[in-house]
C-alpha atoms as a PDB file:
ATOM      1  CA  UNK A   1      21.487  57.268 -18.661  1.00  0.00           C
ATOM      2  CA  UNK A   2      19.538  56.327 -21.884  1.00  0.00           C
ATOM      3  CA  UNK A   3      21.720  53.240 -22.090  1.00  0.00           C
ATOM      4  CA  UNK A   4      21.037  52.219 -18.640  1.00  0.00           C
ATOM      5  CA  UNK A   5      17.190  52.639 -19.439  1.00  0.00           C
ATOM      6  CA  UNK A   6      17.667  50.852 -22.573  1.00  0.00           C
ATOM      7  CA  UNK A   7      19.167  47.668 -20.469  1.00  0.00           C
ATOM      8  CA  UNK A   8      16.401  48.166 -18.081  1.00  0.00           C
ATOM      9  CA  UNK A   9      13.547  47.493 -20.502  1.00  0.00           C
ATOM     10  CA  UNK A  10      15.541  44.866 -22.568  1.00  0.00           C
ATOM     11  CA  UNK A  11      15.862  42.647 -18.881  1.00  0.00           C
ATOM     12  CA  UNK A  12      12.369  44.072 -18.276  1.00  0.00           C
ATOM     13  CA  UNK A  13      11.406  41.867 -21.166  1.00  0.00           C
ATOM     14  CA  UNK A  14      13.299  38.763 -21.086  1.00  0.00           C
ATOM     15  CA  UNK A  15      12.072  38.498 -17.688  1.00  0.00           C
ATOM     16  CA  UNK A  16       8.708  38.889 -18.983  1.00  0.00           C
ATOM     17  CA  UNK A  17       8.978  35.887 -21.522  1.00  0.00           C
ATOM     18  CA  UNK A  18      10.854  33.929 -18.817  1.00  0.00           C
ATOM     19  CA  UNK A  19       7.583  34.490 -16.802  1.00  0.00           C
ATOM     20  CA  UNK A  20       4.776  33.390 -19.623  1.00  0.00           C
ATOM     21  CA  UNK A  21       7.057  30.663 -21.051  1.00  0.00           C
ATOM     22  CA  UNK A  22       6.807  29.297 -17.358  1.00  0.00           C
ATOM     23  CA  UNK A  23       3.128  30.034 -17.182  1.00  0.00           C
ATOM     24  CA  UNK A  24       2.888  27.748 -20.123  1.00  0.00           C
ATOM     25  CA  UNK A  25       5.205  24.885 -19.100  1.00  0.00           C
ATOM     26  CA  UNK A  26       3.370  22.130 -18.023  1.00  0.00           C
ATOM     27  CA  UNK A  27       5.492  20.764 -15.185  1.00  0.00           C
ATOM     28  CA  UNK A  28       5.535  24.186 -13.429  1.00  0.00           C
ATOM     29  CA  UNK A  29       1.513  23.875 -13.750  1.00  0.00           C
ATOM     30  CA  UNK A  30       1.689  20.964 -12.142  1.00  0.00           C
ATOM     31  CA  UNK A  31       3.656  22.231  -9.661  1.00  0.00           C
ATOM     32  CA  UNK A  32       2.241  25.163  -8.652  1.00  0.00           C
ATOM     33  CA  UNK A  33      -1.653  23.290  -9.153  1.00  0.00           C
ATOM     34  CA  UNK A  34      -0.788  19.570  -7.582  1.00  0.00           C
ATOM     35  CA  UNK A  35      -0.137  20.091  -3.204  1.00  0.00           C
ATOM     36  CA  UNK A  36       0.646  16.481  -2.989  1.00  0.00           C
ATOM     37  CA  UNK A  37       3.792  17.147  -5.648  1.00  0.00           C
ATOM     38  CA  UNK A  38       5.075  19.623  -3.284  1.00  0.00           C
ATOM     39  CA  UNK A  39       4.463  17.873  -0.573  1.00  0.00           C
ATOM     40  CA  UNK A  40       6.393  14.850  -1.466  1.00  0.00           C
ATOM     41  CA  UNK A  41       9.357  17.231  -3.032  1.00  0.00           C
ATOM     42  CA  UNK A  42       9.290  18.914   0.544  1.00  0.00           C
ATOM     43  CA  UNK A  43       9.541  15.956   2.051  1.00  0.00           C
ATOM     44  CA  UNK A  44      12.411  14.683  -0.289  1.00  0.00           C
ATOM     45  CA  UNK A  45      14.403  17.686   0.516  1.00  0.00           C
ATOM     46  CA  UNK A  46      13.610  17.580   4.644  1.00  0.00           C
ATOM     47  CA  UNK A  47      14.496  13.927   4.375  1.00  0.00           C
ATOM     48  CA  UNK A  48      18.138  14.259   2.267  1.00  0.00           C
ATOM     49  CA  UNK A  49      18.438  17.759   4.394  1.00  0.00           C
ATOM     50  CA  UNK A  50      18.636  15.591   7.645  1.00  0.00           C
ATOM     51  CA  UNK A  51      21.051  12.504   6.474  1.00  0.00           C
ATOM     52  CA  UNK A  52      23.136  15.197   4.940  1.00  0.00           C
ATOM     53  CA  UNK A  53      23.331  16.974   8.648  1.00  0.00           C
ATOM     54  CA  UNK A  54      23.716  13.490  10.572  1.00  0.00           C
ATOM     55  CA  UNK A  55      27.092  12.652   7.937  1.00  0.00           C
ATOM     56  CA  UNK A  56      28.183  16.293   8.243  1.00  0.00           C
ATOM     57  CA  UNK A  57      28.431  15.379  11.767  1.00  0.00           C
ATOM     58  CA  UNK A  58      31.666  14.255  11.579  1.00  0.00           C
ATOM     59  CA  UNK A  59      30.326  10.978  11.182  1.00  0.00           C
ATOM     60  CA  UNK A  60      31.175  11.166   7.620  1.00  0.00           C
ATOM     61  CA  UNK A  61      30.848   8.247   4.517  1.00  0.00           C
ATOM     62  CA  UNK A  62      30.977   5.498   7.166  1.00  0.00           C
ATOM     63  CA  UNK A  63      27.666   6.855   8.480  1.00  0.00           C
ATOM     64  CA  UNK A  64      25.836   5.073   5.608  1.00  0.00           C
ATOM     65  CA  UNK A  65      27.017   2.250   6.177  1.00  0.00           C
ATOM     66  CA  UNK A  66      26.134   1.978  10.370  1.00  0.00           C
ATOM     67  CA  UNK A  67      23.836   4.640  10.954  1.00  0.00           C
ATOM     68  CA  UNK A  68      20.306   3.468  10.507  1.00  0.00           C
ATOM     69  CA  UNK A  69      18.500   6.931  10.868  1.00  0.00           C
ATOM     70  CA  UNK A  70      20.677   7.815   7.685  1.00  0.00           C
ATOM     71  CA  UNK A  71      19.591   5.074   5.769  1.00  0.00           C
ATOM     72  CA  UNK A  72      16.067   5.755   6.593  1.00  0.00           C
ATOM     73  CA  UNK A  73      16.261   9.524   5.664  1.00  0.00           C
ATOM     74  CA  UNK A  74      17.563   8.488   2.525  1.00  0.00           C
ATOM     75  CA  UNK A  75      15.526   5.787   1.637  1.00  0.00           C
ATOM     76  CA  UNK A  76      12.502   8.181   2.448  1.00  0.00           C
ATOM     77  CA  UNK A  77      14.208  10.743   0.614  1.00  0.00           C
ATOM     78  CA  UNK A  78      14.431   8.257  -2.419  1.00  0.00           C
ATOM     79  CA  UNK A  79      11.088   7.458  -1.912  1.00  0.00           C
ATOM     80  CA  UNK A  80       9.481  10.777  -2.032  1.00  0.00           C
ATOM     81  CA  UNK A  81      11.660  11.961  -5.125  1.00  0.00           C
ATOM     82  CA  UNK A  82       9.837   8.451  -7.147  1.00  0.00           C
ATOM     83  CA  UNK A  83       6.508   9.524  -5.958  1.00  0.00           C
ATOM     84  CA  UNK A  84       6.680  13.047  -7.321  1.00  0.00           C
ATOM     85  CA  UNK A  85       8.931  12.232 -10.471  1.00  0.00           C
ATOM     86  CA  UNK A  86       5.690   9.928 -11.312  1.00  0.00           C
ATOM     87  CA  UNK A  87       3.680  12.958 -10.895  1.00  0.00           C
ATOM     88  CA  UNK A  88       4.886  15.107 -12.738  1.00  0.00           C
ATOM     89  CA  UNK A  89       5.337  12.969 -15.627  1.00  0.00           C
ATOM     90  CA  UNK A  90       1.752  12.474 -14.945  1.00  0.00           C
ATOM     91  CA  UNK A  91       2.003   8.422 -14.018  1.00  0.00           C
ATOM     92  CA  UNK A  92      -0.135   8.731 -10.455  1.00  0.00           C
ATOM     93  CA  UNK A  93      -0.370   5.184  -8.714  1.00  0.00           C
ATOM     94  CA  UNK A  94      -3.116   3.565  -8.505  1.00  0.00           C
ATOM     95  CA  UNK A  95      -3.811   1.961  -5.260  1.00  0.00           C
ATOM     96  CA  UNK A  96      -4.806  -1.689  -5.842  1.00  0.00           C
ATOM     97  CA  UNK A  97      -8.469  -2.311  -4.421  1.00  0.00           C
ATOM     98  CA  UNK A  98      -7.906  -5.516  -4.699  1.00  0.00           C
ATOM     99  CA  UNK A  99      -4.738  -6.121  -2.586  1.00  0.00           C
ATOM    100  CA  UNK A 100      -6.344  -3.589  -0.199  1.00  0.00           C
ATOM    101  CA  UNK A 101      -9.547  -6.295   0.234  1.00  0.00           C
ATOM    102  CA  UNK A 102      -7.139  -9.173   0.320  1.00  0.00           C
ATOM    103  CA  UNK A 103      -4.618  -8.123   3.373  1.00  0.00           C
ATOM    104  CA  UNK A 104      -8.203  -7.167   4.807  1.00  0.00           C
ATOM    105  CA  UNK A 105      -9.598 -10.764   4.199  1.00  0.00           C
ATOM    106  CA  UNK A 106      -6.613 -11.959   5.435  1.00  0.00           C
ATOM    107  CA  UNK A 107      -6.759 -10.205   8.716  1.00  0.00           C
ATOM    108  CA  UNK A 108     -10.214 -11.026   9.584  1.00  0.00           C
ATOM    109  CA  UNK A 109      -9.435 -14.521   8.714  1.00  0.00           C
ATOM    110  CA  UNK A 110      -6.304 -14.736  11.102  1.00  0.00           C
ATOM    111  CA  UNK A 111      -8.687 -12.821  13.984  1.00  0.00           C
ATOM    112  CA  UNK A 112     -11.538 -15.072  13.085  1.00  0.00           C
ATOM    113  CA  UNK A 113      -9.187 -18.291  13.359  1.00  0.00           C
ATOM    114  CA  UNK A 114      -7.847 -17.002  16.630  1.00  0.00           C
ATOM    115  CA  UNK A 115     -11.266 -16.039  17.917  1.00  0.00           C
ATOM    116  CA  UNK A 116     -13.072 -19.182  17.467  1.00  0.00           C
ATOM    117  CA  UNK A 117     -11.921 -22.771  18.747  1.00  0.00           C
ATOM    118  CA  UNK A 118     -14.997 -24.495  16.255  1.00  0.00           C
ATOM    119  CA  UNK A 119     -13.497 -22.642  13.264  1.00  0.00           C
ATOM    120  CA  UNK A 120      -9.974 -23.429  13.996  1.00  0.00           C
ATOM    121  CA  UNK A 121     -11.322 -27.180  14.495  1.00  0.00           C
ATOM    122  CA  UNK A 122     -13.123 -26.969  11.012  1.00  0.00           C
ATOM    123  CA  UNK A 123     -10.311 -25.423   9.332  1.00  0.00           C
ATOM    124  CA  UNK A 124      -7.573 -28.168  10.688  1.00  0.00           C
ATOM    125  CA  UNK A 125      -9.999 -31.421   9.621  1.00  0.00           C
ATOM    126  CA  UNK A 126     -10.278 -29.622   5.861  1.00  0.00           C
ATOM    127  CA  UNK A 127      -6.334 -29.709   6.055  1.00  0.00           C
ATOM    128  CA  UNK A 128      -5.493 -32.630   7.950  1.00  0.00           C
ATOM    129  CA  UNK A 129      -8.940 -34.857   7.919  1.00  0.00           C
ATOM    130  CA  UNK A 130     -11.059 -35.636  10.695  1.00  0.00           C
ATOM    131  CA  UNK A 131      -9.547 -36.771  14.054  1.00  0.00           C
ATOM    132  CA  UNK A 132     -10.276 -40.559  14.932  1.00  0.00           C
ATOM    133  CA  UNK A 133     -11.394 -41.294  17.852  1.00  0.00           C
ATOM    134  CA  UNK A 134     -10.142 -44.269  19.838  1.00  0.00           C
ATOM    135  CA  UNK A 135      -9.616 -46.126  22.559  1.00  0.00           C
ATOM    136  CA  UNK A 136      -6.162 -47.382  23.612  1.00  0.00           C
ATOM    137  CA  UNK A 137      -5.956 -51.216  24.789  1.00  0.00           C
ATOM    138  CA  UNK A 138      -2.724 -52.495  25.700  1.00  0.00           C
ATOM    139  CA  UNK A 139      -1.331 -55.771  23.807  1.00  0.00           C
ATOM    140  CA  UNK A 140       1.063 -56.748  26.838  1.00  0.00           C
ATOM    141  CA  UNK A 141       0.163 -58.402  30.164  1.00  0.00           C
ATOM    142  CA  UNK A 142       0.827 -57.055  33.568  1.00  0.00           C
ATOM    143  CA  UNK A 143       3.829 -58.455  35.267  1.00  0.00           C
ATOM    144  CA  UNK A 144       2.674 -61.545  37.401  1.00  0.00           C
ATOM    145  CA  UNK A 145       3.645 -59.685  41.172  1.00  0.00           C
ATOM    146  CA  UNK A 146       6.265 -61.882  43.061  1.00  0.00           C
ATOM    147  CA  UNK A 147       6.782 -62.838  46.767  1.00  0.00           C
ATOM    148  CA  UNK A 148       9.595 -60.085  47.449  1.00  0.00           C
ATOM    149  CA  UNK A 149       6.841 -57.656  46.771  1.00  0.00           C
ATOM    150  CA  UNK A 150       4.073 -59.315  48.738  1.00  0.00           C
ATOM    151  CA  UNK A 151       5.514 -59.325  51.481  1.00  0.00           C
END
């Protein structure tokens, strides 16, 4: 019984500095601090979860090659595992500002060019140059009318 005890505490405390060297370990701080790391790990595992079940199927290998929901699942999958990899190395992305003003720019341009038929007029003579206007005069004479026609 005393040796049974004696194994008892011994896993008793390797299981207690398993527990504080996790406490310390930076990516399991991350972890258990950071909701959009699980999140995207979560969704990682939902995603390869669900193209695993749709080529368990009995659809098998070929599935990745014709089945488009697959590919999508695992491109998401993919996708999520990048995003929290970067996390927990500590490498968040930045969204661009800029590129966030310039597809907005560009939209309200396209809407403002659709909008308005003076804009759309301004913007073509910049490109093109101003339309001439003019006044067509033909160069031939009318055929003289002949007696068949007269009559």
């Amino acid at each position: 019984m005393a040796a049974r005890t004696k194994r008892a505490q011994e896993s008793a405390r390797r299981v207690s500095e398993a527990a504080s060297s996790l406490r310390s370990n930076p990516y399991v701080q991350r972890l258990i601090e950071d909701e959009e790391l699980r999140a995207n790990i979560r969704e990682a595992f939902e995603s390869a979860r669900d193209a695993y079940s749709r080529i368990a199927n009995g659809k098998g290998p070929q599935a990745l090659m014709d089945d488009k929901k697959v590919q999508k699942d695992l491109r998401k999958a993919a996708e999520s595992m990048r995003e929290a990899s970067e996390q927990l190395r500590g490498k968040r992305r930045r969204k661009s500002r800029i590129g966030r003003l310039l597809v907005i720019a560009l939209i309200g341009a396209a809407l403002a060019l659709l909008l308005s038929e003076e804009l759309r007029k301004a913007v073509l003579d910049r490109l093109f140059g101003a339309e001439e206007e003019f006044e067509y005069t033909s160069t031939t004479s009318p055929a003289p009318e002949t007696a068949s026609t007269q009559s």
